[in-house]
N, C-alpha and C. Protein backbone atom coordinates (compact mmCIF):
# COMPACT_ATOMS: atom_id res chain seq x y z
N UNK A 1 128.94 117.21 99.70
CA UNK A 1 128.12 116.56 98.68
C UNK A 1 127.86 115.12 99.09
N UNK A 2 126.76 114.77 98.90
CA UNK A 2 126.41 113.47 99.42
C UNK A 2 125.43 112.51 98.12
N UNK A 3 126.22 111.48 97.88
CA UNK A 3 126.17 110.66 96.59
C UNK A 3 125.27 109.65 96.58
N UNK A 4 123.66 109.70 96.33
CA UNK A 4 122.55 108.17 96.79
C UNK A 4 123.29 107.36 95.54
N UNK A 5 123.28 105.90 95.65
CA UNK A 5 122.86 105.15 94.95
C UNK A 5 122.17 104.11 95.26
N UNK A 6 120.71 103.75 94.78
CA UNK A 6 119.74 103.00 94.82
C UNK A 6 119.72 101.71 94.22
N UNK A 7 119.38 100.31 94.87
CA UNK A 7 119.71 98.96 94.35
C UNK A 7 117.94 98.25 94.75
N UNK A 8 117.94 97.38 94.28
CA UNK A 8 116.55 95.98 94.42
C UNK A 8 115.39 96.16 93.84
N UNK A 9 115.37 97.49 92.72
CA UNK A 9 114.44 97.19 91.89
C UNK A 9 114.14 95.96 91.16
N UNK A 10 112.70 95.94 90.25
CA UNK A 10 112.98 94.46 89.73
C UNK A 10 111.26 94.77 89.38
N UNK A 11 111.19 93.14 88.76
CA UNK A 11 109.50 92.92 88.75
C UNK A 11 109.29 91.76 89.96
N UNK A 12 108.47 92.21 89.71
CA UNK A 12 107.50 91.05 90.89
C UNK A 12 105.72 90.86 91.01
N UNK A 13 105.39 89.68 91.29
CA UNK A 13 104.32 89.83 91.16
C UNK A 13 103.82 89.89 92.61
N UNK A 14 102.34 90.71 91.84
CA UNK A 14 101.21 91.42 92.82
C UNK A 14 101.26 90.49 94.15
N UNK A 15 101.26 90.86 95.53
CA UNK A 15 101.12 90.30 96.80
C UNK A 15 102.49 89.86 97.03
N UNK A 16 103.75 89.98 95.91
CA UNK A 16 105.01 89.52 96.76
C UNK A 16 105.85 90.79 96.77
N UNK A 17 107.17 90.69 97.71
CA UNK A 17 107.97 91.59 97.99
C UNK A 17 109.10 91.57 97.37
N UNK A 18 109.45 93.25 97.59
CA UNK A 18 110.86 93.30 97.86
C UNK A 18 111.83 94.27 98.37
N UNK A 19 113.17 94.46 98.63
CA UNK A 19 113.91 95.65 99.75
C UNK A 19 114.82 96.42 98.60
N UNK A 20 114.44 97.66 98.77
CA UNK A 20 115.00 98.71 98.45
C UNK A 20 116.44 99.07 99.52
N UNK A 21 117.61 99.27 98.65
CA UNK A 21 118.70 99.92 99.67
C UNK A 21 119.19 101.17 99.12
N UNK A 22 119.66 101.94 99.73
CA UNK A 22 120.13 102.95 99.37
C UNK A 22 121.53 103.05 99.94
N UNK A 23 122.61 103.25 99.54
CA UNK A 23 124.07 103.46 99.81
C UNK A 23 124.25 104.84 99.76
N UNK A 24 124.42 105.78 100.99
CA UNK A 24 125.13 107.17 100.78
C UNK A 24 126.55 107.35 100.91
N UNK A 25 126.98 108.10 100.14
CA UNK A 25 128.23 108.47 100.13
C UNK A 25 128.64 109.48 101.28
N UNK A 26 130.05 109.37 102.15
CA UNK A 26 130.18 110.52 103.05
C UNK A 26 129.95 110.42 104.02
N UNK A 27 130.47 111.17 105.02
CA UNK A 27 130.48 110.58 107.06
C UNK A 27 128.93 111.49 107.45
N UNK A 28 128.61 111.94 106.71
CA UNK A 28 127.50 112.46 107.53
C UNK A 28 125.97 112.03 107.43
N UNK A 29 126.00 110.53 107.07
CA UNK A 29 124.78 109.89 107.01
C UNK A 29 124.12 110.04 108.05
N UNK A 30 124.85 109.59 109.64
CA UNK A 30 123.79 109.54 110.62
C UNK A 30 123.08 110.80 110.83
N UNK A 31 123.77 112.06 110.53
CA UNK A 31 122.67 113.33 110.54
C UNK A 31 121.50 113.35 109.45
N UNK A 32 121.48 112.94 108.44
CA UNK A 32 120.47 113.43 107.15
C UNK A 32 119.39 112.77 107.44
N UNK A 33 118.11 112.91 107.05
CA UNK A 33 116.78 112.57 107.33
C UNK A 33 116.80 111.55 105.50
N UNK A 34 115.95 110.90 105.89
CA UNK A 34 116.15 110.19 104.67
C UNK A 34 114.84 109.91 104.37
N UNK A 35 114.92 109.79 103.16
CA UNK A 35 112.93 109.19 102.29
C UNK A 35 113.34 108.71 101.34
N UNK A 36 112.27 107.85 100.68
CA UNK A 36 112.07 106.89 99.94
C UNK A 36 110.71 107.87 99.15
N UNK A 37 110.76 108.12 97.67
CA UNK A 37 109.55 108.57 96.76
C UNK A 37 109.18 108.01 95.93
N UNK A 38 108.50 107.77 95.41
CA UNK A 38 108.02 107.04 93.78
C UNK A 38 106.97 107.88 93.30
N UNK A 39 107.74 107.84 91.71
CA UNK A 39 107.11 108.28 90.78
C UNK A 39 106.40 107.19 89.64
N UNK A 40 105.32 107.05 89.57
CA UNK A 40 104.66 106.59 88.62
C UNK A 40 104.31 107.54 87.21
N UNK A 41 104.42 106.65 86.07
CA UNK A 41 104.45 107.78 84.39
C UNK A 41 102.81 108.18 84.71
N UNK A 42 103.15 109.44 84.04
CA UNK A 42 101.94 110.65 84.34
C UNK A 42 102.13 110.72 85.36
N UNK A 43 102.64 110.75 86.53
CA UNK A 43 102.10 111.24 87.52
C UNK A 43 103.34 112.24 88.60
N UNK A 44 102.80 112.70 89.69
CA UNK A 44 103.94 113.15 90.02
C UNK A 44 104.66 112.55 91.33
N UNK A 45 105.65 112.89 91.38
CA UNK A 45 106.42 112.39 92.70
C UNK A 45 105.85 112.45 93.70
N UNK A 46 105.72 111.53 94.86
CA UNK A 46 104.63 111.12 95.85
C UNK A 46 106.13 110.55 96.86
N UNK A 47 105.62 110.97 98.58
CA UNK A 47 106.55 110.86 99.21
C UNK A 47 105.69 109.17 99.43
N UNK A 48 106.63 108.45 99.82
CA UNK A 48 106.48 107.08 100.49
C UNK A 48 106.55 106.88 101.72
N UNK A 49 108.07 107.31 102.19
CA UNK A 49 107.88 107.14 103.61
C UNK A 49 109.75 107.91 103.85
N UNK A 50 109.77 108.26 105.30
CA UNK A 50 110.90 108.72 106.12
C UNK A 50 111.43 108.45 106.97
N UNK A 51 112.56 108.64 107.40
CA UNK A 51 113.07 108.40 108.56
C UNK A 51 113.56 109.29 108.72
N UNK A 52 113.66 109.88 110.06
CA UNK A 52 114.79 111.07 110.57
C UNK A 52 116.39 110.38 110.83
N UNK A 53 117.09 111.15 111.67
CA UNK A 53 118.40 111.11 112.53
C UNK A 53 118.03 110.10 113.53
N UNK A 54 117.14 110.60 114.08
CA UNK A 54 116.47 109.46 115.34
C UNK A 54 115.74 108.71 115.17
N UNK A 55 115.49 108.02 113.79
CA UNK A 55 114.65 106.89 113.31
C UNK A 55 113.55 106.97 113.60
N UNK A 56 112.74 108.17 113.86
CA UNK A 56 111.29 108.55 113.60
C UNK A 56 110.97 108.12 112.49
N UNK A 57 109.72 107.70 112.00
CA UNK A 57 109.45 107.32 110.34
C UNK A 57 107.88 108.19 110.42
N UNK A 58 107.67 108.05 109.39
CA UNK A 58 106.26 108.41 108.55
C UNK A 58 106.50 107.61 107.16
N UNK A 59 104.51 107.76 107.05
CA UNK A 59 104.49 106.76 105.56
C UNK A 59 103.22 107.41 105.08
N UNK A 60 103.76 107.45 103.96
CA UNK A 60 102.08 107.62 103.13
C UNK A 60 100.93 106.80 103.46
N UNK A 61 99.46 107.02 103.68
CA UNK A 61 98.57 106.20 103.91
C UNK A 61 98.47 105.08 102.99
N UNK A 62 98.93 105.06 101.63
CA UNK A 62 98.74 104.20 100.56
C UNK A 62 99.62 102.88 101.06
N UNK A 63 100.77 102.75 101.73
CA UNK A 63 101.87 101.98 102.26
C UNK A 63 101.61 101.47 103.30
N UNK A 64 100.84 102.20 104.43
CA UNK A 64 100.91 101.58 105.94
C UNK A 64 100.50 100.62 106.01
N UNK A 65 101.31 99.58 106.56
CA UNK A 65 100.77 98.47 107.25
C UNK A 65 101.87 97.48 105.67
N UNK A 66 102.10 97.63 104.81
CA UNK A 66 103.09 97.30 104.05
C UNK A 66 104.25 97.33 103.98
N UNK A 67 104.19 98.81 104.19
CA UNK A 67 106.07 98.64 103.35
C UNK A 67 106.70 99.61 105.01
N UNK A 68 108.30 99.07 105.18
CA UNK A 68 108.98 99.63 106.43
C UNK A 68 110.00 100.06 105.93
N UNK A 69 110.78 101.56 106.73
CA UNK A 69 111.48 102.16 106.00
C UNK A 69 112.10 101.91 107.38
N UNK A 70 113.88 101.53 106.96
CA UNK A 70 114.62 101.70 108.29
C UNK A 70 116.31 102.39 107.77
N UNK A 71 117.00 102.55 108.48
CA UNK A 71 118.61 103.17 108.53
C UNK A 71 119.41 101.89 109.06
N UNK A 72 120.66 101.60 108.73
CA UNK A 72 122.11 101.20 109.27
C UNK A 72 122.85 101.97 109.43
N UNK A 73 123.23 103.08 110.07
CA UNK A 73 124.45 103.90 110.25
C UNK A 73 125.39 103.31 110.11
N UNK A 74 125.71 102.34 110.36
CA UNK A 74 127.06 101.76 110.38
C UNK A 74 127.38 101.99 109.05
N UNK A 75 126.32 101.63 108.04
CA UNK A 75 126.42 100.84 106.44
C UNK A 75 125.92 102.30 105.84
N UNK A 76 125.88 103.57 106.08
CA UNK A 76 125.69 104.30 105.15
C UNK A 76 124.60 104.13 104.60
N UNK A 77 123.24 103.34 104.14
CA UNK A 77 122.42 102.95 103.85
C UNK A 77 120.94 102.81 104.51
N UNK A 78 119.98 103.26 103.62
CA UNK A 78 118.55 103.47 104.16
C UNK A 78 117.86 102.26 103.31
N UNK A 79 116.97 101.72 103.40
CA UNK A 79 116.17 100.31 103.43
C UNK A 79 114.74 101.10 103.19
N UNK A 80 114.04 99.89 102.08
CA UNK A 80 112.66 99.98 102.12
C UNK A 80 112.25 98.54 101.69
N UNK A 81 111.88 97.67 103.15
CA UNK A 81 110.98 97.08 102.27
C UNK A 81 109.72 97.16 102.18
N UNK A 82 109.16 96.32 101.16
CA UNK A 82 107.79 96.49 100.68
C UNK A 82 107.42 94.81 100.48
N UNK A 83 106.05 94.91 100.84
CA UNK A 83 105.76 93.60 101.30
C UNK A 83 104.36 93.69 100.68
N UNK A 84 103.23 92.96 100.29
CA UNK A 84 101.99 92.85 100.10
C UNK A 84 101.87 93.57 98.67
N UNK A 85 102.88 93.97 97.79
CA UNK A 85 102.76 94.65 96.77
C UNK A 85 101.88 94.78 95.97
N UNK A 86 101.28 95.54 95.60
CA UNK A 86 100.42 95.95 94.21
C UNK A 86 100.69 96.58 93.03
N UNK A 87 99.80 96.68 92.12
CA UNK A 87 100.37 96.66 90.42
C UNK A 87 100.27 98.38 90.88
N UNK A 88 99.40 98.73 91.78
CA UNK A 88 99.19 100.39 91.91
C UNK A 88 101.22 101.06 92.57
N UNK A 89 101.59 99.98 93.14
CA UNK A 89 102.98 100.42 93.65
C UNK A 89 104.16 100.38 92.58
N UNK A 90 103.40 99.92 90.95
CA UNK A 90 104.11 100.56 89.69
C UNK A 90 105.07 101.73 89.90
N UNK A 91 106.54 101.92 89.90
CA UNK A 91 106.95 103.35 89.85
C UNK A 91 108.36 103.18 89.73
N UNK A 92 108.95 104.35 89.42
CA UNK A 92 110.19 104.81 89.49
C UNK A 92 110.53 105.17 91.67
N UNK A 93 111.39 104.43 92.19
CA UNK A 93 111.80 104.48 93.71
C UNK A 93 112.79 105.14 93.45
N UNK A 94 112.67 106.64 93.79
CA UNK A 94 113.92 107.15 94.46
C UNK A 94 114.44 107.65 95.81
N UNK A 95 115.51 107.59 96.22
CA UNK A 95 115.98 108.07 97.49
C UNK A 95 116.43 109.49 97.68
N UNK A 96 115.91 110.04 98.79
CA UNK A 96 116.19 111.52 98.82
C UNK A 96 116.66 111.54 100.81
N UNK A 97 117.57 112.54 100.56
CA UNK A 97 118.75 112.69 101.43
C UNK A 97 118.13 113.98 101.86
N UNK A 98 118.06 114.69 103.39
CA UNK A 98 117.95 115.70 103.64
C UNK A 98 119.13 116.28 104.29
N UNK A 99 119.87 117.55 104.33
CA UNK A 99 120.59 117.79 105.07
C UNK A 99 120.58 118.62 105.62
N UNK A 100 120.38 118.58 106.91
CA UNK A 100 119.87 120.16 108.00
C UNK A 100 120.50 121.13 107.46
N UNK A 101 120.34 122.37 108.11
CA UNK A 101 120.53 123.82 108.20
C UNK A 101 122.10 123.59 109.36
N UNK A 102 123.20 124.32 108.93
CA UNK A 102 123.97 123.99 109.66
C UNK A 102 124.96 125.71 109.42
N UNK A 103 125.86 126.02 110.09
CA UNK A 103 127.17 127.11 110.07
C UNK A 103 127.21 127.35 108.65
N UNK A 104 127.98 126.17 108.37
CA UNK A 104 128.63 126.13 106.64
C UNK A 104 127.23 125.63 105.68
N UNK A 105 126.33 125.48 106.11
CA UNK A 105 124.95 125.10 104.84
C UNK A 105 123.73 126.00 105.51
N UNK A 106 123.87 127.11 105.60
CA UNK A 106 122.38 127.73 106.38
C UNK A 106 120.89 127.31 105.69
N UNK A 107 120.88 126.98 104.84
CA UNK A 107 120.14 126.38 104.24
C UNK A 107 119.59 124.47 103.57
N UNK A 108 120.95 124.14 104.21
CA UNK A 108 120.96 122.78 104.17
C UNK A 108 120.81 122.18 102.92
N UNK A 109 120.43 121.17 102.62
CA UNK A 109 120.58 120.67 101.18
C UNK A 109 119.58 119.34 100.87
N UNK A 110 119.66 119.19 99.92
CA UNK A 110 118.69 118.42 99.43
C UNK A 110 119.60 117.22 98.24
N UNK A 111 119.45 115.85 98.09
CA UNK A 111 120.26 114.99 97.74
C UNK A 111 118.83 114.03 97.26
N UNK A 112 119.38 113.62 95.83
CA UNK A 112 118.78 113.10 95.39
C UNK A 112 119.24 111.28 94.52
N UNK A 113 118.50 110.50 94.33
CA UNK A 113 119.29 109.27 93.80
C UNK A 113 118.92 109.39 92.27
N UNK A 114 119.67 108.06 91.23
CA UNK A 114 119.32 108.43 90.21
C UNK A 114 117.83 107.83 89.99
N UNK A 115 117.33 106.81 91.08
CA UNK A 115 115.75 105.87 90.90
C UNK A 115 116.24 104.38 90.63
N UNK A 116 115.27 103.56 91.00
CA UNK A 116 114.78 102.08 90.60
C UNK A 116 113.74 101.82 89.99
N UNK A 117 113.63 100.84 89.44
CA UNK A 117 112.44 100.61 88.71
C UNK A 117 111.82 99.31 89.82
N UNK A 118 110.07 99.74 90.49
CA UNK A 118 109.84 98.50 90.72
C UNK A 118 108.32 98.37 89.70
N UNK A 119 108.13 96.92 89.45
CA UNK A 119 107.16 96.94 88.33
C UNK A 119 106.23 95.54 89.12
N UNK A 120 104.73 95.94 89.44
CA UNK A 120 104.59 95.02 90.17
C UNK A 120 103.24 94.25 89.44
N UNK A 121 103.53 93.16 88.77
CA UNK A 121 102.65 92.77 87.44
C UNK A 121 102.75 91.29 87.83
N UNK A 122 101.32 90.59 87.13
CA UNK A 122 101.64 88.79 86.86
C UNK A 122 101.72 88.94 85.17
């Protein structure tokens, strides 16, 4: 079982930043693929961006060139910051944990955080 908890929500205004962290629980961080989602009210969960095991990333087109998603293995913890913000990047940030297909998980698993609030308003 692997435990997100999510920190650096907040408000902020439009064109400024800020870093999302995520703390996982458990030795098997450096295997799990990790993402960052936000949900905005009405709407539905929208991926943001990823990182693999090998720090491959992807990002939603809405983000690129904004916001960078990175890992610390050392620290158990996945990072998002977000930079150039907009009132459209309104949402609930949560962290989601992937965990391969393995012997004991043939199906691997899926790990979820409880969310942040970022609110991006003057």
């Amino acid at each position: 079982q692997v435990q997100l908890v999510e920190s650096g929500g907040g408000l902020v205004q439009p064109g400024g930043s800020l870093r999302l962290s995520c703390a996982a629980s458990g030795s098997i961080f450096s295997i799990l693929a990790m993402g960052w989602y936000r949900q905005a009210p009405g709407k539905q969960r929208e991926l943001v961006a990823t990182i693999t095991s090998g720090k491959s990333t992807n990002y939603a087109d809405s983000v690129k060139g904004r916001f960078t998603i990175s890992r610390d293995n050392a620290k158990n913890t996945v990072y998002l910051q977000m930079n150039s913000l907009k009132p459209e990047d309104t949402a609930v940030y949560y962290c989601n944990a992937k965990r391969p297909a393995s012997l004991t998980m043939p199906r691997g698993a899926d790990y979820w955080g409880q969310g942040t609030q970022v609110t991006v308003s003057s």
